[in-house]
C-alpha atoms as a PDB file:
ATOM      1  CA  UNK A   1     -63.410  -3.627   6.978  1.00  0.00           C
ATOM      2  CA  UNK A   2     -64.074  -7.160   8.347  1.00  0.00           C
ATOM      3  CA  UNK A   3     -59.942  -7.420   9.050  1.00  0.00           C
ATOM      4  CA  UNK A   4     -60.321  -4.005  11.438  1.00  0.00           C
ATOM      5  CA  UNK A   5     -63.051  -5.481  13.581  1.00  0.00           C
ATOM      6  CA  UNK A   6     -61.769  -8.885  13.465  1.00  0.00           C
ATOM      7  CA  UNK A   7     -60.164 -10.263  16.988  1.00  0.00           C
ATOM      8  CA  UNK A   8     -57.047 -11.480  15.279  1.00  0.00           C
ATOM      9  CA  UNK A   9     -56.325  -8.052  14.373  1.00  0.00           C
ATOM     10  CA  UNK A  10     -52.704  -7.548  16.197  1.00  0.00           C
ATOM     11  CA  UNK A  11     -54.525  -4.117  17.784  1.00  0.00           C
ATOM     12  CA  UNK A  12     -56.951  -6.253  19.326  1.00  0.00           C
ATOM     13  CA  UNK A  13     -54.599  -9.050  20.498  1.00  0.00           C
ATOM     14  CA  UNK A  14     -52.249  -6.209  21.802  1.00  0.00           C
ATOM     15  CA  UNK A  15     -54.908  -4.331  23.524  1.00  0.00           C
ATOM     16  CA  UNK A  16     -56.534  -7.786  24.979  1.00  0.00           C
ATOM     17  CA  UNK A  17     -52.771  -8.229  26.813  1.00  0.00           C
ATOM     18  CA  UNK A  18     -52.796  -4.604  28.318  1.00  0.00           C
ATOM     19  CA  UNK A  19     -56.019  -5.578  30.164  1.00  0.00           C
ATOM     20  CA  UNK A  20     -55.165  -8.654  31.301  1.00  0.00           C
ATOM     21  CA  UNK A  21     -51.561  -6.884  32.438  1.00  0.00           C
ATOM     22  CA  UNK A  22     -54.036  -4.098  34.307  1.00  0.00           C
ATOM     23  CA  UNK A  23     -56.280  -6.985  36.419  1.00  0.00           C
ATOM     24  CA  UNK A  24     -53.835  -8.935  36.923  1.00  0.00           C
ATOM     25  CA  UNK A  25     -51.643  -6.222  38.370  1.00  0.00           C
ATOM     26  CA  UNK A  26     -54.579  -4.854  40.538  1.00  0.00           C
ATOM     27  CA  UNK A  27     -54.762  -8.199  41.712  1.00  0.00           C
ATOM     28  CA  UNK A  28     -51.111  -8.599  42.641  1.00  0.00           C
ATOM     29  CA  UNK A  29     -51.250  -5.313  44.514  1.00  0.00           C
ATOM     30  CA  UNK A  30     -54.280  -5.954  46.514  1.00  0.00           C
ATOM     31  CA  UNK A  31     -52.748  -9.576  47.474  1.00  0.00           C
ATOM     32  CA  UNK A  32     -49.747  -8.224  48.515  1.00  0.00           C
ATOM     33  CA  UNK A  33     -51.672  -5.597  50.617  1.00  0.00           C
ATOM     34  CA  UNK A  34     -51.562  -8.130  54.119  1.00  0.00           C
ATOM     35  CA  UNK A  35     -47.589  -8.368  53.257  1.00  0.00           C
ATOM     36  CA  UNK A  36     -46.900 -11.643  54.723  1.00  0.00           C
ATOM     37  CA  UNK A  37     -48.695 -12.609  51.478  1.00  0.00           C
ATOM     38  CA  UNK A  38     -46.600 -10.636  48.965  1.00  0.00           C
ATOM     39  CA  UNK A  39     -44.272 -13.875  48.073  1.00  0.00           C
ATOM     40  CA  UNK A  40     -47.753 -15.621  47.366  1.00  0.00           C
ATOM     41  CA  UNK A  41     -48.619 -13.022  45.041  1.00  0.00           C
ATOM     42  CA  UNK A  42     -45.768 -12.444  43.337  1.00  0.00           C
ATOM     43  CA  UNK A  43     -45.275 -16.292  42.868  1.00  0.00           C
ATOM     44  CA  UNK A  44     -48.765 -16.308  41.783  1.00  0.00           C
ATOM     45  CA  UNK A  45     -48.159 -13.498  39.551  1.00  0.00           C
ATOM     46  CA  UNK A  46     -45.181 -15.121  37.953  1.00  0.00           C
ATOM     47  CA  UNK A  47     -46.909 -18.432  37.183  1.00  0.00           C
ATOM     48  CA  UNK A  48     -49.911 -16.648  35.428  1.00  0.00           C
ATOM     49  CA  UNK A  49     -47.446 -14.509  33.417  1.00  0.00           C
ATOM     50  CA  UNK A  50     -44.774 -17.393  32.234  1.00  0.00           C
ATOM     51  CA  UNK A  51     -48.120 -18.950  30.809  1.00  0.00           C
ATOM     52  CA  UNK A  52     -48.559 -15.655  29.075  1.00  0.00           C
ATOM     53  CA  UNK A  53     -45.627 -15.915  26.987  1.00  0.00           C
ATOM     54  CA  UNK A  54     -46.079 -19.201  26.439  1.00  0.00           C
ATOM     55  CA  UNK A  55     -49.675 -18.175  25.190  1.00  0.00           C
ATOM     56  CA  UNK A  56     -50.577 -21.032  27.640  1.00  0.00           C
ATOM     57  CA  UNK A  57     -52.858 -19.226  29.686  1.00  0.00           C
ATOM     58  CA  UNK A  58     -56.693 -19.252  30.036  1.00  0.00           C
ATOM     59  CA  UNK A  59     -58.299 -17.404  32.503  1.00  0.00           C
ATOM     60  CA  UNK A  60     -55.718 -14.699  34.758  1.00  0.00           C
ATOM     61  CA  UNK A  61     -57.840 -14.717  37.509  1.00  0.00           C
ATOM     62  CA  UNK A  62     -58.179 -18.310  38.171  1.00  0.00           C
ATOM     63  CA  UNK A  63     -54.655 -18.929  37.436  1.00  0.00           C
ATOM     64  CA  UNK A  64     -53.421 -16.660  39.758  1.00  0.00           C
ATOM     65  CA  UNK A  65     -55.425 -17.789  42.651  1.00  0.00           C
ATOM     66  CA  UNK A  66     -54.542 -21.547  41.705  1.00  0.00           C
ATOM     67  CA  UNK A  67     -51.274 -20.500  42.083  1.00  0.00           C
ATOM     68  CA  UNK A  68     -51.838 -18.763  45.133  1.00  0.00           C
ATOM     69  CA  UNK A  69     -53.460 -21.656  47.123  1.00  0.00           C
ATOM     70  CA  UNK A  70     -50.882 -24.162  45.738  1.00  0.00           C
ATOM     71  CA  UNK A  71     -47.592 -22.117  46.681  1.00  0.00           C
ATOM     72  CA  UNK A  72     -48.495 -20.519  49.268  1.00  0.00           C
ATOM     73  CA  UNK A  73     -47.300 -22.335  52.761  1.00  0.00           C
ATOM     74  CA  UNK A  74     -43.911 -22.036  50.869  1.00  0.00           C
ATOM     75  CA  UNK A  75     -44.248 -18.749  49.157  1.00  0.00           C
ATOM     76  CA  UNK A  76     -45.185 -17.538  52.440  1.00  0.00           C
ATOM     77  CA  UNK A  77     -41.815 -19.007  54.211  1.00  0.00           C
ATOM     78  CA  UNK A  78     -39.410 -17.319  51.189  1.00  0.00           C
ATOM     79  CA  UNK A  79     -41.321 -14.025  51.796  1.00  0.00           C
ATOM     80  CA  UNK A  80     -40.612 -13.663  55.938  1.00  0.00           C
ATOM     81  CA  UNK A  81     -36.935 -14.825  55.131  1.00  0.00           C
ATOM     82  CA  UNK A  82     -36.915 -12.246  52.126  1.00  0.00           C
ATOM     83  CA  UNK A  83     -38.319  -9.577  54.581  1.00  0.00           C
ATOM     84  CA  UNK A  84     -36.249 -10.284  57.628  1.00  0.00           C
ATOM     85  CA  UNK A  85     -33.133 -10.405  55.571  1.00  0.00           C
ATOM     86  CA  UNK A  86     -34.401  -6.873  54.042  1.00  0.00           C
ATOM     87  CA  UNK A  87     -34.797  -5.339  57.413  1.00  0.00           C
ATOM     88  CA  UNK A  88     -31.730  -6.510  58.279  1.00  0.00           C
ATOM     89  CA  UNK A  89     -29.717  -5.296  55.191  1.00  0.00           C
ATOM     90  CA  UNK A  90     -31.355  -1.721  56.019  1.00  0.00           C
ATOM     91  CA  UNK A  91     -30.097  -1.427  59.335  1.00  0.00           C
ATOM     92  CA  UNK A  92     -26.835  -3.107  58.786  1.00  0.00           C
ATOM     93  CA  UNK A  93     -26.470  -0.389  56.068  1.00  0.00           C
ATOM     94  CA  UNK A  94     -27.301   2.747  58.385  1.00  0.00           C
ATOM     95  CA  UNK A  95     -25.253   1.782  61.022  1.00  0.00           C
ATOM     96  CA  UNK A  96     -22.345   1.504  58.606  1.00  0.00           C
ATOM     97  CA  UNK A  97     -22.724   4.372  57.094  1.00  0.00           C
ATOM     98  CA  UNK A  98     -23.208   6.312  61.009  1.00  0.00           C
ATOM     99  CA  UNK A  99     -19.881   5.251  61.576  1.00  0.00           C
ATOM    100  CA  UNK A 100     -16.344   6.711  60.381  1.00  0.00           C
ATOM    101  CA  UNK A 101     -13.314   6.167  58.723  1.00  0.00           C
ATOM    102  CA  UNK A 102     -12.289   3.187  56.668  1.00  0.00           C
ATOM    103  CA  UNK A 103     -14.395   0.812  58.507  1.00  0.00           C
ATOM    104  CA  UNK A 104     -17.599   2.994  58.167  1.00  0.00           C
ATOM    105  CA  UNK A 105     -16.466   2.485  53.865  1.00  0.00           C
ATOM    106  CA  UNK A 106     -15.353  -1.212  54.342  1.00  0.00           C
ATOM    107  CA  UNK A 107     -18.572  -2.368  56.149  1.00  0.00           C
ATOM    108  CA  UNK A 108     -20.675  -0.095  53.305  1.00  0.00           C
ATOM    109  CA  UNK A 109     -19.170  -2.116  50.467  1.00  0.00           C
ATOM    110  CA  UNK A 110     -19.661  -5.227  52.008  1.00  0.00           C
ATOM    111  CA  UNK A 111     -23.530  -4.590  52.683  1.00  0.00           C
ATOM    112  CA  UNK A 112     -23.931  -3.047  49.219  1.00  0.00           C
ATOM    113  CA  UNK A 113     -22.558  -6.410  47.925  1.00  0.00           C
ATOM    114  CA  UNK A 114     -24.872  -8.480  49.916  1.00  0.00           C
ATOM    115  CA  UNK A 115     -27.972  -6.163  49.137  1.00  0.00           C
ATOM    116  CA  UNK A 116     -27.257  -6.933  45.349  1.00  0.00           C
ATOM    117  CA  UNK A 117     -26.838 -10.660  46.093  1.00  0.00           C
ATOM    118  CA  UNK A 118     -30.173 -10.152  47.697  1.00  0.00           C
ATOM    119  CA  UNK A 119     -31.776  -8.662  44.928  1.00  0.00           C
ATOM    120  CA  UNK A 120     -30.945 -11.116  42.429  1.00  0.00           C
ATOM    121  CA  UNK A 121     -31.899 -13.913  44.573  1.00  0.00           C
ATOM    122  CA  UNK A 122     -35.592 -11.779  44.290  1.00  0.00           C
ATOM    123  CA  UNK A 123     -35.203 -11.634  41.113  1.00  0.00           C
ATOM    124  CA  UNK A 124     -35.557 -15.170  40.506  1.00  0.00           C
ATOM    125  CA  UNK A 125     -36.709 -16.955  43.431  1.00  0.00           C
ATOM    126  CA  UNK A 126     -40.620 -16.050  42.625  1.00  0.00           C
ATOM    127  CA  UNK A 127     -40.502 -17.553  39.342  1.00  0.00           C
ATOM    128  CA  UNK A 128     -38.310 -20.391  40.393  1.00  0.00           C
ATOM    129  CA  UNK A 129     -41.402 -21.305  43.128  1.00  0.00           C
ATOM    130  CA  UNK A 130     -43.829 -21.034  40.271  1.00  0.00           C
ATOM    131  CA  UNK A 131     -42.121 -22.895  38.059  1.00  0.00           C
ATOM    132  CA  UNK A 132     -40.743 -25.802  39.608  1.00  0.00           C
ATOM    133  CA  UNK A 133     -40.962 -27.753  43.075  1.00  0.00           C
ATOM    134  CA  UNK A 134     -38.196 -27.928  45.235  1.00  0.00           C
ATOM    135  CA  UNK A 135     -37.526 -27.520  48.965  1.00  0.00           C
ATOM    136  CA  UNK A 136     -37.014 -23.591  49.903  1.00  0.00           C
ATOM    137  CA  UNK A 137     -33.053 -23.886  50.779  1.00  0.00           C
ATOM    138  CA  UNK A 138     -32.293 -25.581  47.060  1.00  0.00           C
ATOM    139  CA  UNK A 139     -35.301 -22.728  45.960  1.00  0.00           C
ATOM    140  CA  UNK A 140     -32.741 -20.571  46.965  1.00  0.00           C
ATOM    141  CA  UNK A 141     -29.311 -21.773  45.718  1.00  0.00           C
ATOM    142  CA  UNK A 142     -30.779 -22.335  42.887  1.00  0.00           C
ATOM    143  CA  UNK A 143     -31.804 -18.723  42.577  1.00  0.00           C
ATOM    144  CA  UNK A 144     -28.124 -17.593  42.940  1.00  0.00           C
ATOM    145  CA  UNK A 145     -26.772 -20.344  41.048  1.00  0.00           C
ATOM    146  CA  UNK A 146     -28.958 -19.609  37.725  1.00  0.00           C
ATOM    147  CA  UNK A 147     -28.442 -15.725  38.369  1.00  0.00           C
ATOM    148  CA  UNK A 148     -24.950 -15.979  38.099  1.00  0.00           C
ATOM    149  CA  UNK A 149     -25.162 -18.700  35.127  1.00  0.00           C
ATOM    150  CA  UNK A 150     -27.506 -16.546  33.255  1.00  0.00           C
ATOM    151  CA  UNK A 151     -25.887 -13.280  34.401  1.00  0.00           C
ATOM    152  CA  UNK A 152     -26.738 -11.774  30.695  1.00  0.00           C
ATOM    153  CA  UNK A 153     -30.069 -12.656  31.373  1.00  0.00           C
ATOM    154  CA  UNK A 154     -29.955 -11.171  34.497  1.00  0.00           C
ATOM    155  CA  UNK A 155     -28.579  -7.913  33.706  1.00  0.00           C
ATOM    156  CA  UNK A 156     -31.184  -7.058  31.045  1.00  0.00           C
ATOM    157  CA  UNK A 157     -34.162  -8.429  33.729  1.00  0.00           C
ATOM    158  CA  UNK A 158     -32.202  -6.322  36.185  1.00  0.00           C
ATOM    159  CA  UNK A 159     -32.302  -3.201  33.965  1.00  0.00           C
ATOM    160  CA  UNK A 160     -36.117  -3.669  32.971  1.00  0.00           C
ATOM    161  CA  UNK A 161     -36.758  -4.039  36.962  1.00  0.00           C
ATOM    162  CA  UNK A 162     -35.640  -1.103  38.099  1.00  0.00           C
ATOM    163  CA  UNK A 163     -37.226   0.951  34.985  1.00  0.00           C
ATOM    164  CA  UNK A 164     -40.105   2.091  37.290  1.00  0.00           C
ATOM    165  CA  UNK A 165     -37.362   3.714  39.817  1.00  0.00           C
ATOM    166  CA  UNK A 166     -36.557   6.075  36.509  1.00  0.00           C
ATOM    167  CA  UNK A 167     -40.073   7.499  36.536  1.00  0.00           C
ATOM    168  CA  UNK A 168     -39.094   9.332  39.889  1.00  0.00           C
ATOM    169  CA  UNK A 169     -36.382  11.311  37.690  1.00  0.00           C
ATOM    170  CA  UNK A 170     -38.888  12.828  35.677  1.00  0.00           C
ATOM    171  CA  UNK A 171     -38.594  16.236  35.453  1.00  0.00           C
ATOM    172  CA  UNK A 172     -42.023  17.448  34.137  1.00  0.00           C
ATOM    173  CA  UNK A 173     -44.169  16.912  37.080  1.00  0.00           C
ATOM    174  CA  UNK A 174     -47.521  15.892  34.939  1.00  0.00           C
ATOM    175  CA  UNK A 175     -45.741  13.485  32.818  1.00  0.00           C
ATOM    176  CA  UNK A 176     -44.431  11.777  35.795  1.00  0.00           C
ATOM    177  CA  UNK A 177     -47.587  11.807  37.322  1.00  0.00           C
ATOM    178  CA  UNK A 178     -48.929   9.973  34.080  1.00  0.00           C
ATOM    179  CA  UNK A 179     -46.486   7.160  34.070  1.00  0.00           C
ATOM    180  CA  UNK A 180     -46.545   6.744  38.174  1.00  0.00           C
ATOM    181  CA  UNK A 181     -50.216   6.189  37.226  1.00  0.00           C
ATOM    182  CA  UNK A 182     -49.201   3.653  34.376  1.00  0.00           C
ATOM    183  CA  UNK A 183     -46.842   2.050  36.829  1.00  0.00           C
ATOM    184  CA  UNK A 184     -49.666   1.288  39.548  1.00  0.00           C
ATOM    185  CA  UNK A 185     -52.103   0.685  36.706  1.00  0.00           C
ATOM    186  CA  UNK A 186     -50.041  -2.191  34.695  1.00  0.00           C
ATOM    187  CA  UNK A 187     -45.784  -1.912  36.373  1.00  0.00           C
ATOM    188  CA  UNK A 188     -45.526  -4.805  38.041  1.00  0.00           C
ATOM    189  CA  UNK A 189     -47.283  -7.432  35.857  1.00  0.00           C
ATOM    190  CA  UNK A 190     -45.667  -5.498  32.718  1.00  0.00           C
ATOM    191  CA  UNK A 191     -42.387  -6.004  34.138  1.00  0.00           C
ATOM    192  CA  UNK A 192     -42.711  -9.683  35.124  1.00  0.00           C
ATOM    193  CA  UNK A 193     -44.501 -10.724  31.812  1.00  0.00           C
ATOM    194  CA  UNK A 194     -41.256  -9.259  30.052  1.00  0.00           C
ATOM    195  CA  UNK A 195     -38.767 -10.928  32.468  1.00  0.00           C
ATOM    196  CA  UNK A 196     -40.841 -14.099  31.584  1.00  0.00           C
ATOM    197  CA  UNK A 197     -39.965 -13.969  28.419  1.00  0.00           C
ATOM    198  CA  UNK A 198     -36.237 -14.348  29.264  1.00  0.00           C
ATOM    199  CA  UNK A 199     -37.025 -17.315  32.631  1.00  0.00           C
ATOM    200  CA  UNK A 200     -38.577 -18.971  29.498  1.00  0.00           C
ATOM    201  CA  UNK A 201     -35.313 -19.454  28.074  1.00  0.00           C
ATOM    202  CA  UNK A 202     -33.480 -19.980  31.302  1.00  0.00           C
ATOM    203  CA  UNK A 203     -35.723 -22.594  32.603  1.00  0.00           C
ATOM    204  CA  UNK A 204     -36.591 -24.440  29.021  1.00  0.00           C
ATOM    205  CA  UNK A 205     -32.349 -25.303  29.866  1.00  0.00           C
ATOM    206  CA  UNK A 206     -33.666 -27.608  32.869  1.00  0.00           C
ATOM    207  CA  UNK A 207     -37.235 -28.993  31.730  1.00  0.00           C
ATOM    208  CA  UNK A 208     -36.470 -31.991  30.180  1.00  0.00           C
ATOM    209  CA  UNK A 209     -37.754 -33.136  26.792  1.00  0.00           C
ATOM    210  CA  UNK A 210     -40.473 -35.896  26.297  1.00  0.00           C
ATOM    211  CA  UNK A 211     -37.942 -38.691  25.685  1.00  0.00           C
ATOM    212  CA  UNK A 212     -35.679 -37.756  28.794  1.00  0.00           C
ATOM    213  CA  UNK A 213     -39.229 -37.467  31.070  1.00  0.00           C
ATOM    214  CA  UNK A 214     -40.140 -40.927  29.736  1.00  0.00           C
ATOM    215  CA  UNK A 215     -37.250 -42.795  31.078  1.00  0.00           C
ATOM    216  CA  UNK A 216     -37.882 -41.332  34.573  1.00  0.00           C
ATOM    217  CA  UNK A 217     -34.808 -39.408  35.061  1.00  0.00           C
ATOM    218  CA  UNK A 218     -36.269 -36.623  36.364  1.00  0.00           C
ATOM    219  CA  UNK A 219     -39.028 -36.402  39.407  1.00  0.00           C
ATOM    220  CA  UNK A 220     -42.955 -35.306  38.844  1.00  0.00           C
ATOM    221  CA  UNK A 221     -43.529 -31.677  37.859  1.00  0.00           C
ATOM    222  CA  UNK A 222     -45.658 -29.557  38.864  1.00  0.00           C
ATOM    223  CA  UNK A 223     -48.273 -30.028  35.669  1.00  0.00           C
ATOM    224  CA  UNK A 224     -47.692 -31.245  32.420  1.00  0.00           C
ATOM    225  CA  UNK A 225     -44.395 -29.160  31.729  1.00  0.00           C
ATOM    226  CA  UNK A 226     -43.339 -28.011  35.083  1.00  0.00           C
ATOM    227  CA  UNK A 227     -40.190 -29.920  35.934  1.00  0.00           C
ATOM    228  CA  UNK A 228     -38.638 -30.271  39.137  1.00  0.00           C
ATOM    229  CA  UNK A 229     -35.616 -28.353  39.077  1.00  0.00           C
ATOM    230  CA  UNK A 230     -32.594 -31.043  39.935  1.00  0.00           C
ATOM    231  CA  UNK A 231     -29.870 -30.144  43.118  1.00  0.00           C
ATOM    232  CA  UNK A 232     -27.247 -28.166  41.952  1.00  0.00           C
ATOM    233  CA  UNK A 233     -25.037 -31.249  43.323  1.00  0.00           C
ATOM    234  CA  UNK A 234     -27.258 -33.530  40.996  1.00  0.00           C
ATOM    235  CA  UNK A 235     -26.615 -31.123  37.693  1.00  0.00           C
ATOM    236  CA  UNK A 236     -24.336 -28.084  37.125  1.00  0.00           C
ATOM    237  CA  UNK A 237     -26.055 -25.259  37.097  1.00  0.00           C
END
């Protein structure tokens, strides 16, 4: 009886995650409500959840809002470039597909390609911010650089991403109703604590160990384990 009501008990430990997933989602949303602060939030978000895996963290809400104060001038930057780029990706799109013949296909490839270079540079610029300092154009080579060097990685963070665009698909109308709820309830925290489980592994290749942080090598992190990420011209990526 004493192991059911225990705290250890995996059902408790499970069930303590799904509400920190749920506030810290609510708190990503409603950060990300003014927009220009979505990059913020989401680099916020990806700090607090990294800790998670590492079972490093200790209070969500002050985490995330450390985060947020820290890297935001520079989350803030990434986001208008992210969002201008967007806009410009969905235009460049319609007007290629408004016009005809083989250009009207060429042009449409050649947008498709960039707005999949785009998303994978989304994919992993957030965490990269939360993770590690840099300046924003190496934030962003970097992103590309470990996207392609990782591209396993990648795919399977890819394929988790986009597994809220699925519940749309749904044919029975109250079951999809259910898991739209579940998505705005817990999605986007759920979905970056289990891509942080795979940046864990991605960035643990560029955080040098105790010995190599010793002999100054490598510049200050960001706290006790969060190295600067090098220049891809300083270390292959």
């Amino acid at each position: 009886m004493n192991r059911i009501f225990n705290m250890d008990n995996k059902f408790f430990v499970f069930m303590g995650r799904v509400a920190d997933l749920i506030i810290l989602n609510l708190i990503c949303l409603v950060c990300c409500i003014p927009i220009i602060t979505i990059g913020a939030s989401l680099t916020a978000l990806y700090y607090v959840t990294l800790k998670m895996v590492r079972n490093e963290e200790s209070y969500i809400i002050k985490s995330f809002f450390k985060s947020f104060r820290e890297n935001f001038k520079q989350s803030t930057i990434i986001n208008v470039i992210m969002l201008v780029t967007a806009v410009m990706l969905f235009f460049d799109l319609n007007i290629s597909r408004g016009l005809e013949g083989m250009l009207s296909q060429v042009l449409t490839c050649i947008f498709i390609a960039f707005s999949f270079l785009y998303f994978l540079v989304f994919l992993y610029i957030y965490p990269l911010q939360s993770k590690f300092y840099n300046t924003i154009k190496n934030t962003f080579s970097n992103s590309i650089l470990m996207a392609i060097r990782h591209l396993p990685y990648t795919v399977i963070m890819i394929i988790i991403s986009l597994i809220p665009v699925a519940v749309l698909f749904i044919p029975d109308a109250r079951i999809q109703a259910t898991m739209m709820m579940l998505v705005f309830l817990m999605g986007i925290s759920t979905i970056s604590y289990l891509n942080s489980k795979f940046f864990v592994k991605i960035f643990d290749n560029y955080i040098p160990d105790e010995k190599e942080e010793t002999d100054g090598s490598l510049p200050e992190s960001q706290e006790n384990a969060d190295q600067k990420l090098p220049d891809p011209g300083e270390k292959t990526l």
